[in-house]
C-alpha atoms as a PDB file:
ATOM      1  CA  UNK A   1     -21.105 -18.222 -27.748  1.00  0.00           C
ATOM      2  CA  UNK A   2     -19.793 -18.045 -24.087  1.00  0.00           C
ATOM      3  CA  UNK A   3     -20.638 -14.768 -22.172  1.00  0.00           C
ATOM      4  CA  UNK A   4     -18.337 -12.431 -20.774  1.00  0.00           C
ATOM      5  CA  UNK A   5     -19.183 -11.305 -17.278  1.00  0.00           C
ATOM      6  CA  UNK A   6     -18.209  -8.075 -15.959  1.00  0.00           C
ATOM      7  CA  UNK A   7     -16.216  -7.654 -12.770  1.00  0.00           C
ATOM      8  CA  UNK A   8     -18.033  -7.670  -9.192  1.00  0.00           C
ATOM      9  CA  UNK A   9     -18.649  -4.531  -8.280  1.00  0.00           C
ATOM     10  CA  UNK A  10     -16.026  -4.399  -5.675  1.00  0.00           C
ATOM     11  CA  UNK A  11     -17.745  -1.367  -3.775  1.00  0.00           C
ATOM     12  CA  UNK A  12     -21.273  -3.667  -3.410  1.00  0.00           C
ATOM     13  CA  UNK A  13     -21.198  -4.483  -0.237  1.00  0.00           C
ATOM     14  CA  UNK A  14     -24.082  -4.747   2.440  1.00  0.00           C
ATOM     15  CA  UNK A  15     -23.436  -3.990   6.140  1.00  0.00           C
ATOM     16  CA  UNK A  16     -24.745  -6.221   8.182  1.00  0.00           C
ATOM     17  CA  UNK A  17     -25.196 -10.217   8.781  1.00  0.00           C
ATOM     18  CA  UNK A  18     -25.324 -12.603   6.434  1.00  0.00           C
ATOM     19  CA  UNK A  19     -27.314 -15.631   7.609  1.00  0.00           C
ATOM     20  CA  UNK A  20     -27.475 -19.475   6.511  1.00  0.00           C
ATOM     21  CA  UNK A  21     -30.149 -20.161   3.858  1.00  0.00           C
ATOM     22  CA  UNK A  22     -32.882 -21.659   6.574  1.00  0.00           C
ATOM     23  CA  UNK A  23     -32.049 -19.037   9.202  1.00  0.00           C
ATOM     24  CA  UNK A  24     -35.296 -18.618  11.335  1.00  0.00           C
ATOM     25  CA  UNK A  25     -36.478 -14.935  11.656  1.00  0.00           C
ATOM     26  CA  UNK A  26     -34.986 -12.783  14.225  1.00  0.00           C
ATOM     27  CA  UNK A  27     -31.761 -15.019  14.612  1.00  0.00           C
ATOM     28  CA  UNK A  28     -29.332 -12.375  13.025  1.00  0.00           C
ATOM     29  CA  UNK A  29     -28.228  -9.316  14.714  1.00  0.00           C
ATOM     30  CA  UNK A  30     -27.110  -5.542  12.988  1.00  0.00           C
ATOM     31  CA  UNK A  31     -23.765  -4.971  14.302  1.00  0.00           C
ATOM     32  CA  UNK A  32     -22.467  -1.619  15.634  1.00  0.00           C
ATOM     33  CA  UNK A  33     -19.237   0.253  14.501  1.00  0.00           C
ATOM     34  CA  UNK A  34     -17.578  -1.229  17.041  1.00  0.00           C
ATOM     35  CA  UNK A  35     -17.921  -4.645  15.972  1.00  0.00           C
ATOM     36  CA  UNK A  36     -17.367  -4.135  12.773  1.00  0.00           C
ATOM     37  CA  UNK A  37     -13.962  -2.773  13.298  1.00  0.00           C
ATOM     38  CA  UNK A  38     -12.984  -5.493  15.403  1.00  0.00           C
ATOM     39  CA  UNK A  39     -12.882  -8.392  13.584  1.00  0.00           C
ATOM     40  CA  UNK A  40      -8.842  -8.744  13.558  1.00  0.00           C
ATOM     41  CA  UNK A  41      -8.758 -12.436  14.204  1.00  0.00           C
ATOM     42  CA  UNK A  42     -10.988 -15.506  13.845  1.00  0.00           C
ATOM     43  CA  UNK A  43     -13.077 -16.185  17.028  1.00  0.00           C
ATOM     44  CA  UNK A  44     -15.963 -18.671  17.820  1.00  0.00           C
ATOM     45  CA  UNK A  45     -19.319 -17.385  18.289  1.00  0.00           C
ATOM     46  CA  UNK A  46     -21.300 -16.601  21.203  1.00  0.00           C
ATOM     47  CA  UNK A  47     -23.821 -19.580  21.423  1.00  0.00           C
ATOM     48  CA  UNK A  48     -27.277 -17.933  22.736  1.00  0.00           C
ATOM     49  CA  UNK A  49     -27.206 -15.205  19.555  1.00  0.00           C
ATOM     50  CA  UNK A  50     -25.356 -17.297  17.518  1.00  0.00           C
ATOM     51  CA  UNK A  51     -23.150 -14.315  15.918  1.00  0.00           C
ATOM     52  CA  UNK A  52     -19.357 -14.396  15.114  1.00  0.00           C
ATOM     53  CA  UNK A  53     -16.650 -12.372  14.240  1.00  0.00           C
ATOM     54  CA  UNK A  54     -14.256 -13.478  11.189  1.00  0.00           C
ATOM     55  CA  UNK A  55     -10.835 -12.440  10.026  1.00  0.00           C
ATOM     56  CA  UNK A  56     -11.691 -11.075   6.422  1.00  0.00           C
ATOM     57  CA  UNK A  57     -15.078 -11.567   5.210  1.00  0.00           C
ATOM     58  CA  UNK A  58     -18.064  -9.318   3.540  1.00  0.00           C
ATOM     59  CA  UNK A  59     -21.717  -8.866   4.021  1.00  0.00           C
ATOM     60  CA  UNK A  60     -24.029  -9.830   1.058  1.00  0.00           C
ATOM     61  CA  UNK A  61     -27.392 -10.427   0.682  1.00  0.00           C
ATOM     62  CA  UNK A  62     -29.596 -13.547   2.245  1.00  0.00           C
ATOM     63  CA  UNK A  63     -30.330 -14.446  -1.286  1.00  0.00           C
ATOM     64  CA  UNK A  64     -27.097 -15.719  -2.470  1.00  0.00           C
ATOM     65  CA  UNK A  65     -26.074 -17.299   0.669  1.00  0.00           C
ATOM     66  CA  UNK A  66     -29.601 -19.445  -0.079  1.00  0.00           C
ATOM     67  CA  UNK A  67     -27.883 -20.894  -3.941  1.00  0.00           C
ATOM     68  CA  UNK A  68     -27.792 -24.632  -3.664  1.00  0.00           C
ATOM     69  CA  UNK A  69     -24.427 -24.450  -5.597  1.00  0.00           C
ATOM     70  CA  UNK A  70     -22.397 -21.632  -3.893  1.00  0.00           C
ATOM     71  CA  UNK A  71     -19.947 -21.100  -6.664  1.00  0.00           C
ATOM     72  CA  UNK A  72     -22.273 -20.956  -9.664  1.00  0.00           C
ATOM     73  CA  UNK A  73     -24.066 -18.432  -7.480  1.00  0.00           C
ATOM     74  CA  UNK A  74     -21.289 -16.227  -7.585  1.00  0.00           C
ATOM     75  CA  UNK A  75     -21.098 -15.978 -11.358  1.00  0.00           C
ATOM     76  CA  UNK A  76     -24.744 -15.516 -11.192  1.00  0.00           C
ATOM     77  CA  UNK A  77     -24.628 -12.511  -9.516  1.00  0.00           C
ATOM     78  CA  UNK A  78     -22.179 -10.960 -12.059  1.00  0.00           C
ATOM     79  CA  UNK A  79     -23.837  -8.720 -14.153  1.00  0.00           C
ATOM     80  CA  UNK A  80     -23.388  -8.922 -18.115  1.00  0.00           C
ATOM     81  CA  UNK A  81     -22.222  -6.476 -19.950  1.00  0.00           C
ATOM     82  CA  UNK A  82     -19.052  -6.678 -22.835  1.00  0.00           C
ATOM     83  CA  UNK A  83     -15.398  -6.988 -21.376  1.00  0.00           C
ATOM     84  CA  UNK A  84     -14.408  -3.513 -20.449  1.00  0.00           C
ATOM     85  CA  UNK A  85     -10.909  -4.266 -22.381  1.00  0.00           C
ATOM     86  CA  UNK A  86     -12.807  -5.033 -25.717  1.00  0.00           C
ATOM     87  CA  UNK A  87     -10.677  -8.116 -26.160  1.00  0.00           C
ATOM     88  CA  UNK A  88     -12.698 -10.841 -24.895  1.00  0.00           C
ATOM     89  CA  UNK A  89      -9.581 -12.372 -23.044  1.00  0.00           C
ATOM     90  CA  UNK A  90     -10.968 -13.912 -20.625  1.00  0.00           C
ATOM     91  CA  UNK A  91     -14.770 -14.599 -18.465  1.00  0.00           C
ATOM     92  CA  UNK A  92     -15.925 -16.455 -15.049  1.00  0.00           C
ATOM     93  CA  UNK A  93     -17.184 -20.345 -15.446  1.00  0.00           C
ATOM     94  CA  UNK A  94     -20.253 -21.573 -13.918  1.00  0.00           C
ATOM     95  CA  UNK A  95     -17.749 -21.684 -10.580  1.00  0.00           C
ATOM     96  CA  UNK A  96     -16.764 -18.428 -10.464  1.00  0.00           C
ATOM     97  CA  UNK A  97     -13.263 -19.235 -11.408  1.00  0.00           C
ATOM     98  CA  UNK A  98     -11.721 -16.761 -13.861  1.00  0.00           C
ATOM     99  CA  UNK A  99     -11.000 -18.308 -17.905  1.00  0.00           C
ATOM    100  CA  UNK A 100      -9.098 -17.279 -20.542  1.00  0.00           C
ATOM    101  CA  UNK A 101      -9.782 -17.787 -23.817  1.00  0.00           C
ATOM    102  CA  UNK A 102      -6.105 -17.947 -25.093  1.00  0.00           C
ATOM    103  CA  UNK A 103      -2.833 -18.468 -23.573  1.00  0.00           C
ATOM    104  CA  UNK A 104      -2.248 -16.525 -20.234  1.00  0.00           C
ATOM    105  CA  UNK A 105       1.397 -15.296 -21.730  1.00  0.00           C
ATOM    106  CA  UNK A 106      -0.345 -13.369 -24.559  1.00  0.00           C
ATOM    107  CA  UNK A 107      -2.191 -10.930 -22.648  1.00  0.00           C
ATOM    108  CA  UNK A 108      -0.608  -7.720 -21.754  1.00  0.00           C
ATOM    109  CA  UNK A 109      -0.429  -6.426 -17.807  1.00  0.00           C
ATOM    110  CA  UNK A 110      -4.079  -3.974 -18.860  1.00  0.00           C
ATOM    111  CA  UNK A 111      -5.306  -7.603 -19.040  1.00  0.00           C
ATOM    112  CA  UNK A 112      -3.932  -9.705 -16.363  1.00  0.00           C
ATOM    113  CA  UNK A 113      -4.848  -6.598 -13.850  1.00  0.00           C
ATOM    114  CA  UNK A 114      -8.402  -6.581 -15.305  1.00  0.00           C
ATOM    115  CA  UNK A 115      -8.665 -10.358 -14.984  1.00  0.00           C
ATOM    116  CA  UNK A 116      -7.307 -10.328 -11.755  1.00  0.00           C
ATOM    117  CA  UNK A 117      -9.623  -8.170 -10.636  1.00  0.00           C
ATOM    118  CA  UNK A 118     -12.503 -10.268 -11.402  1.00  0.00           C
ATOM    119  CA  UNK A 119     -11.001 -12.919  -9.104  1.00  0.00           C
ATOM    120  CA  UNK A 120     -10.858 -11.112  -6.582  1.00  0.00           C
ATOM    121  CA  UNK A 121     -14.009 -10.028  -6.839  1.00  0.00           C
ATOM    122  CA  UNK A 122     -15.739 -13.113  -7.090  1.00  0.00           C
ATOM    123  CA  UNK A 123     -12.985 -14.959  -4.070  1.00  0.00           C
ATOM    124  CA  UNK A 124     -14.555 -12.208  -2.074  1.00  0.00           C
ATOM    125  CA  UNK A 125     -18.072 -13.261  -2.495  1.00  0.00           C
ATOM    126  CA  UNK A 126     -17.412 -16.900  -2.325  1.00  0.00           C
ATOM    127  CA  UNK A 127     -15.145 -16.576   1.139  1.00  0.00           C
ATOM    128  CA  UNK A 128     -18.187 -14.815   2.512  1.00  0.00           C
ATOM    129  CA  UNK A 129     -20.548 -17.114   1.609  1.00  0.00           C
ATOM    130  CA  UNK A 130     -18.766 -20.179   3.587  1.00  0.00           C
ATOM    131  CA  UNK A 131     -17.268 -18.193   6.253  1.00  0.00           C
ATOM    132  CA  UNK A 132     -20.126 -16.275   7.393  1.00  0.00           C
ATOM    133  CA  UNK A 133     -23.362 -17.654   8.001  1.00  0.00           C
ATOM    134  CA  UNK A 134     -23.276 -21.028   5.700  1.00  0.00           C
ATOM    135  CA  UNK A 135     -24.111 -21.030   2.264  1.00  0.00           C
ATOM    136  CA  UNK A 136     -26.232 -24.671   1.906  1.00  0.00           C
ATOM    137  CA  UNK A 137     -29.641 -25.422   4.178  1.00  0.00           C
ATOM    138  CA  UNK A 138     -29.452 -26.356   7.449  1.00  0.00           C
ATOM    139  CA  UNK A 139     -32.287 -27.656  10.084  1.00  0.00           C
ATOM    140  CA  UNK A 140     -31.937 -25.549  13.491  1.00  0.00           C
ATOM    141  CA  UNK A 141     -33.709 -28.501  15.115  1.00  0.00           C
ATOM    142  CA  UNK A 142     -30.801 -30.891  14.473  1.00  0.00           C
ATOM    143  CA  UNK A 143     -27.665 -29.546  16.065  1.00  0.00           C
ATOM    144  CA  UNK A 144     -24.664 -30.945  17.695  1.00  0.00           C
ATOM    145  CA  UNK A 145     -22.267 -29.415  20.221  1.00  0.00           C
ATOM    146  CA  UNK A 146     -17.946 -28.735  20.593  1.00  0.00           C
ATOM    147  CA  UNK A 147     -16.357 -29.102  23.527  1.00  0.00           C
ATOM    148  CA  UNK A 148     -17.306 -25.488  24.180  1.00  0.00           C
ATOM    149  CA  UNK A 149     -20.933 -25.913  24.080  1.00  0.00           C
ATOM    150  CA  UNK A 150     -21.147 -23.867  20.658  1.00  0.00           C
ATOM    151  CA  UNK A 151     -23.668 -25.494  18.389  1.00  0.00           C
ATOM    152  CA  UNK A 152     -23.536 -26.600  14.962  1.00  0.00           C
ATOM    153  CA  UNK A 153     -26.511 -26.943  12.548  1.00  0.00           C
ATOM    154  CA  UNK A 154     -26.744 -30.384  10.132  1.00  0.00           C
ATOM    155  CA  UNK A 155     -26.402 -29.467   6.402  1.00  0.00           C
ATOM    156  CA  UNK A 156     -29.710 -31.469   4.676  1.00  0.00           C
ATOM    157  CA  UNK A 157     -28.173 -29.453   1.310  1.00  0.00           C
ATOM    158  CA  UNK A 158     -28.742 -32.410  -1.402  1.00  0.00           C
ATOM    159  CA  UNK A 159     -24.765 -34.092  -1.912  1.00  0.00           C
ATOM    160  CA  UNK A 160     -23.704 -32.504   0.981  1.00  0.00           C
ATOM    161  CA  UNK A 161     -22.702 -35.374   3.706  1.00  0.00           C
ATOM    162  CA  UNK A 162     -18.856 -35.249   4.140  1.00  0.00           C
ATOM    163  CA  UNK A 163     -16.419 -32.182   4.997  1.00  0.00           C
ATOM    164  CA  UNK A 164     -14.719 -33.014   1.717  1.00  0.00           C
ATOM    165  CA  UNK A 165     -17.990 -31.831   0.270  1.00  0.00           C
ATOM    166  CA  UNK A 166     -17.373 -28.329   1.838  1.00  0.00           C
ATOM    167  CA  UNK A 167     -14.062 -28.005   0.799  1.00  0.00           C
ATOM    168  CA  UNK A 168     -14.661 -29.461  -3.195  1.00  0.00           C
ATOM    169  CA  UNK A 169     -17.394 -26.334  -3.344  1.00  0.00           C
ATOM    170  CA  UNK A 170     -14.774 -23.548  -1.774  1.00  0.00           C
ATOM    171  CA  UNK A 171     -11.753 -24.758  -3.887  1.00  0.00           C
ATOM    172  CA  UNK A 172     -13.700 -24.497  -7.555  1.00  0.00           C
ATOM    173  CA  UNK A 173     -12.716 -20.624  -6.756  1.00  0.00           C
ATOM    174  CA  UNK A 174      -9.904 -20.817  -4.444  1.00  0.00           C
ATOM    175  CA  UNK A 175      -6.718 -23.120  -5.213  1.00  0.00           C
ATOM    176  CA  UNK A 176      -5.595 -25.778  -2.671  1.00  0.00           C
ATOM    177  CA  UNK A 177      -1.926 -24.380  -2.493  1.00  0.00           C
ATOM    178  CA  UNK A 178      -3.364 -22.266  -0.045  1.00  0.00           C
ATOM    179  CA  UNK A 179      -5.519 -24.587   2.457  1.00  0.00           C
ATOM    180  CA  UNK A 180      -8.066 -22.872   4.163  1.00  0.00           C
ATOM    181  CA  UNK A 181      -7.903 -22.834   7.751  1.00  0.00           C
ATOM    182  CA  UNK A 182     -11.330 -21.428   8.586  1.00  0.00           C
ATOM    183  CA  UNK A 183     -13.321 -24.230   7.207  1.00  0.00           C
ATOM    184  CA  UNK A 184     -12.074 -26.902   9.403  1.00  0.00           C
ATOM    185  CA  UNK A 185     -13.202 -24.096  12.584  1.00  0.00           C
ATOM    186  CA  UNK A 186     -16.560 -23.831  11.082  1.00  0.00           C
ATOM    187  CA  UNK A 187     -17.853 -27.264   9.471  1.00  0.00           C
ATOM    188  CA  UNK A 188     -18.123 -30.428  11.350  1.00  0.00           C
ATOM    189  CA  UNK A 189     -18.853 -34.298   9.959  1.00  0.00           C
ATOM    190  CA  UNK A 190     -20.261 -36.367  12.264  1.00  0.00           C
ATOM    191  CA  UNK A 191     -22.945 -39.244  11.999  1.00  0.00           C
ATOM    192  CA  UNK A 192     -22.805 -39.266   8.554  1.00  0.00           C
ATOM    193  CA  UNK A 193     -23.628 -35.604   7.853  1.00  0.00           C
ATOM    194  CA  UNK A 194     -21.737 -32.146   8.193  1.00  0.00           C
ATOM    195  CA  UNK A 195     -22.788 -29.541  10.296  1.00  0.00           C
ATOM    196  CA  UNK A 196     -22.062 -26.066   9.773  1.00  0.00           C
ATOM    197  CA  UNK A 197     -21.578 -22.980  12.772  1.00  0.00           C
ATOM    198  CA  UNK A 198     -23.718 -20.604  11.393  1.00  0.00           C
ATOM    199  CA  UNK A 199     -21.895 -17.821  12.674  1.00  0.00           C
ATOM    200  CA  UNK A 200     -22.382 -14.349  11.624  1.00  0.00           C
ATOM    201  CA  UNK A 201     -21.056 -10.739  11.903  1.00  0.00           C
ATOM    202  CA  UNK A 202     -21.308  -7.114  10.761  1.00  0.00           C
ATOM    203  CA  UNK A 203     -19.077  -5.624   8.146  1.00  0.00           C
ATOM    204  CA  UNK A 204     -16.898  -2.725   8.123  1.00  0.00           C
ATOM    205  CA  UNK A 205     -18.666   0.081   7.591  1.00  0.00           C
ATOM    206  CA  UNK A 206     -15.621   2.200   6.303  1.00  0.00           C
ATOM    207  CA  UNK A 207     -14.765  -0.175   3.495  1.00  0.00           C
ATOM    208  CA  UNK A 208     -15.208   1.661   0.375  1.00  0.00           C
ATOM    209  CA  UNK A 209     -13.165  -0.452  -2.545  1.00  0.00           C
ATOM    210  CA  UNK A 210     -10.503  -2.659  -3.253  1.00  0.00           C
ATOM    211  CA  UNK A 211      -8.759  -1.704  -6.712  1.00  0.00           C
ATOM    212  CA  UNK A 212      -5.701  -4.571  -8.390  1.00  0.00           C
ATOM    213  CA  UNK A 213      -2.813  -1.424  -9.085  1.00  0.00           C
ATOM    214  CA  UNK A 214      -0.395  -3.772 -10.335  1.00  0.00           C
ATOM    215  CA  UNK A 215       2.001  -6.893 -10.825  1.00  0.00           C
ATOM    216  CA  UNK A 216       4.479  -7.687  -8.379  1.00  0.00           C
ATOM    217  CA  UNK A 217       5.587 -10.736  -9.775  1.00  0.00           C
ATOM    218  CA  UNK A 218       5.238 -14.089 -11.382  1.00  0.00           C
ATOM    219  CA  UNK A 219       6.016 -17.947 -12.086  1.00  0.00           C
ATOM    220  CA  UNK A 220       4.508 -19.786 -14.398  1.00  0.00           C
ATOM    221  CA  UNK A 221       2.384 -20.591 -12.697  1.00  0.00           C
ATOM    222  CA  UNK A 222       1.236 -17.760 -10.153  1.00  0.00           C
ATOM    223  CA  UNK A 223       1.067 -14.576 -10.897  1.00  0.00           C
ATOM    224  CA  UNK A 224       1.304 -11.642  -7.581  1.00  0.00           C
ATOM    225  CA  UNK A 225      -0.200  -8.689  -7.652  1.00  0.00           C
ATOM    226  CA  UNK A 226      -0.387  -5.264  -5.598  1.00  0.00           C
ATOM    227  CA  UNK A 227      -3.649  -4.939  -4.274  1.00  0.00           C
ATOM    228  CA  UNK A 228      -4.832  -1.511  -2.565  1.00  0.00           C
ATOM    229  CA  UNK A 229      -7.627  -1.340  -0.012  1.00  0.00           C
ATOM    230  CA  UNK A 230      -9.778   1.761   0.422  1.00  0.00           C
ATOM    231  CA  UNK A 231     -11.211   3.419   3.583  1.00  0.00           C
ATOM    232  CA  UNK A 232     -13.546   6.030   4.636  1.00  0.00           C
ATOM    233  CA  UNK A 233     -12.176   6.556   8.156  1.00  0.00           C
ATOM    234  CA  UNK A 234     -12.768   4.359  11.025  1.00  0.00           C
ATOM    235  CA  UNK A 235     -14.681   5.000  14.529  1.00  0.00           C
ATOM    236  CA  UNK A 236     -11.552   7.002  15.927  1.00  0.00           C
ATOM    237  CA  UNK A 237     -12.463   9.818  12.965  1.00  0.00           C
ATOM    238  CA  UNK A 238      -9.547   9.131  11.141  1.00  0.00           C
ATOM    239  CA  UNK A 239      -9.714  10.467   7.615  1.00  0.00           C
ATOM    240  CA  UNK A 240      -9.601   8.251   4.135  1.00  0.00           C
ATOM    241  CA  UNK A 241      -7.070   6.058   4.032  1.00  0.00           C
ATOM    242  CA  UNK A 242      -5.812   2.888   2.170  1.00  0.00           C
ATOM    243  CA  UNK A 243      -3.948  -0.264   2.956  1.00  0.00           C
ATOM    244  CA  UNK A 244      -1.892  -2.406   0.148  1.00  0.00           C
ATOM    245  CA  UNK A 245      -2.072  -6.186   0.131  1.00  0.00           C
ATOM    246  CA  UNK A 246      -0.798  -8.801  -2.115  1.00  0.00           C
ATOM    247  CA  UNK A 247      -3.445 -11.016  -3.886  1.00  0.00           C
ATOM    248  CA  UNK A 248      -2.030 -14.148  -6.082  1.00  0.00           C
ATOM    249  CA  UNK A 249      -3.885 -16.152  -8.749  1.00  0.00           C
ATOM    250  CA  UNK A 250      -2.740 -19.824  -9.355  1.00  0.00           C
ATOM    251  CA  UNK A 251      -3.079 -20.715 -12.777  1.00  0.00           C
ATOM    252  CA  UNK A 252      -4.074 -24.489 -13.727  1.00  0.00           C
ATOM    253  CA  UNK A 253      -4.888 -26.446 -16.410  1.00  0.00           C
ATOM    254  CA  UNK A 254      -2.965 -23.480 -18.623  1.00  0.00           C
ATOM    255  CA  UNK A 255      -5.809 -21.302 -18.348  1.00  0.00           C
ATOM    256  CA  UNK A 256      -7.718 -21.256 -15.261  1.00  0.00           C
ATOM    257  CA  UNK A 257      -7.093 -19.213 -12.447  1.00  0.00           C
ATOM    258  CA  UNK A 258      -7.878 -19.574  -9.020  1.00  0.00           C
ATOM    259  CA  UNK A 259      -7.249 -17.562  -6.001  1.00  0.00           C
ATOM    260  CA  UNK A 260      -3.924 -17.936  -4.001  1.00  0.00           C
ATOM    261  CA  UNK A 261      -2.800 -15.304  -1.295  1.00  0.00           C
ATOM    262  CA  UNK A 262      -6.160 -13.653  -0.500  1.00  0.00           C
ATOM    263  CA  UNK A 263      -7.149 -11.478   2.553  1.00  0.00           C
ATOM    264  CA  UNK A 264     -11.144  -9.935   2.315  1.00  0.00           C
ATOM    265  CA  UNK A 265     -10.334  -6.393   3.183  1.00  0.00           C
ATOM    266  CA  UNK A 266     -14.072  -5.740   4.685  1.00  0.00           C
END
């Protein structure tokens, strides 16, 4: 009988670096509420501390970033507990990917909302994982350089010797209609391996939750939907605030969906 996982707890989420699984002590730094408010746009690291600030990503723990298999970690970390709705519409796979157990067009908005939620929830992890820090081992000994003299650590991860190997793992959760651009900045193949950046950053300390309000539209095969973005303030003592997004799932295979538009709020 297949398990229904509950949603992600969007409000989980750690401040502080997230390292690559074979990180050696000491090589991760606590960022201050500057940095955490800065990270606007993606930038390359600064080589001797090997930190990094990203676009949109989240802090978790050291743990997951360790899973062999990044997406079934993701599921993992759900915890179980009955579907919320009481209808049993819909569940993660081994991937993280959100299910459904019947046609998408017979579930009400409640549902979609719900489900989308879960997606988000679990893109969220899953961006973090490969965009900050690097979620497969790595040997600090055997590095290569850019054209910038920022180095990048081999991937000895078992079945992981070719970029396409990054990109299969990030795309069992996110769809390919919308190519990541980050990946290509932060994984290199070369000599017959890949070799990842290892960069790393703080989180926003003022994030507080994300919450899916709505639908804003749909195809049939993409459904839009309002997503809101909560704050406790920000370093300039501003008070709560929130700030509204879009977030898209693609649906394939007539019951799977993936995540489309997505921006990690943290």
């Amino acid at each position: 009988m297949k398990k229904l996982l509950s949603l992600i707890a969007a409000a989980a989420v750690a401040v502080g670096a997230v390292s690559c699984s074979s990180k050696k002590a000491g090589s991760s730094s606590q960022s201050s509420k500057a940095d955490t408010t800065e990270a606007v746009t993606t930038m390359q690291p600064v080589p001797a501390d090997h930190s990094r600030q990203t676009t949109t990503t989240a802090a978790a723990s050291t743990t997951a970033a360790a899973e062999t298999t990044v997406t079934t970690a993701a599921a993992q970390e759900a915890t179980h507990q009955p579907d919320p709705l009481g209808g049993d519409a819909f569940e993660y796979n081994d991937d993280g990917a959100v299910v459904f157990d019947k046609p998408v067009e017979d579930s009400d908005d409640k549902t979609l909302i719900a489900a989308a939620q879960a997606l988000f929830e679990s893109a969220g992890h899953v961006q973090m994982l490969f965009t900050v820090g690097c979620p497969y081992k790595v040997d600090y000994d055997n590095y290569i350089e850019n054209d910038l003299g920022w180095q990048f650590y081999r991937i000895t991860e078992s079945g992981i010797s070719r970029f396409s190997d990054i990109e299969d793992g990030y795309y069992k959760v996110f769809s390919r209609r919308y190519p990541s651009s980050e990946l290509s900045e932060l994984y290199i193949e070369k000599n017959g391996a890949v070799y990842a950046l290892c960069g790393n950053r703080g989180s926003n300390i003022y994030y507080s939750s994300s919450r899916i309000t709505g639908i804003k539209s749909r195809t049939d095969d993409e459904i839009v939907f309002t997503v809101e973005n909560y704050y406790d303030g920000s370093d300039f003592d501003q008070e709560s605030y929130t700030e509204t997004d879009d977030f898209s799932v693609v649906i394939e295979n007539g019951n799977v969906w993936k995540a489309g538009q997505f921006t990690l709020p943290y």
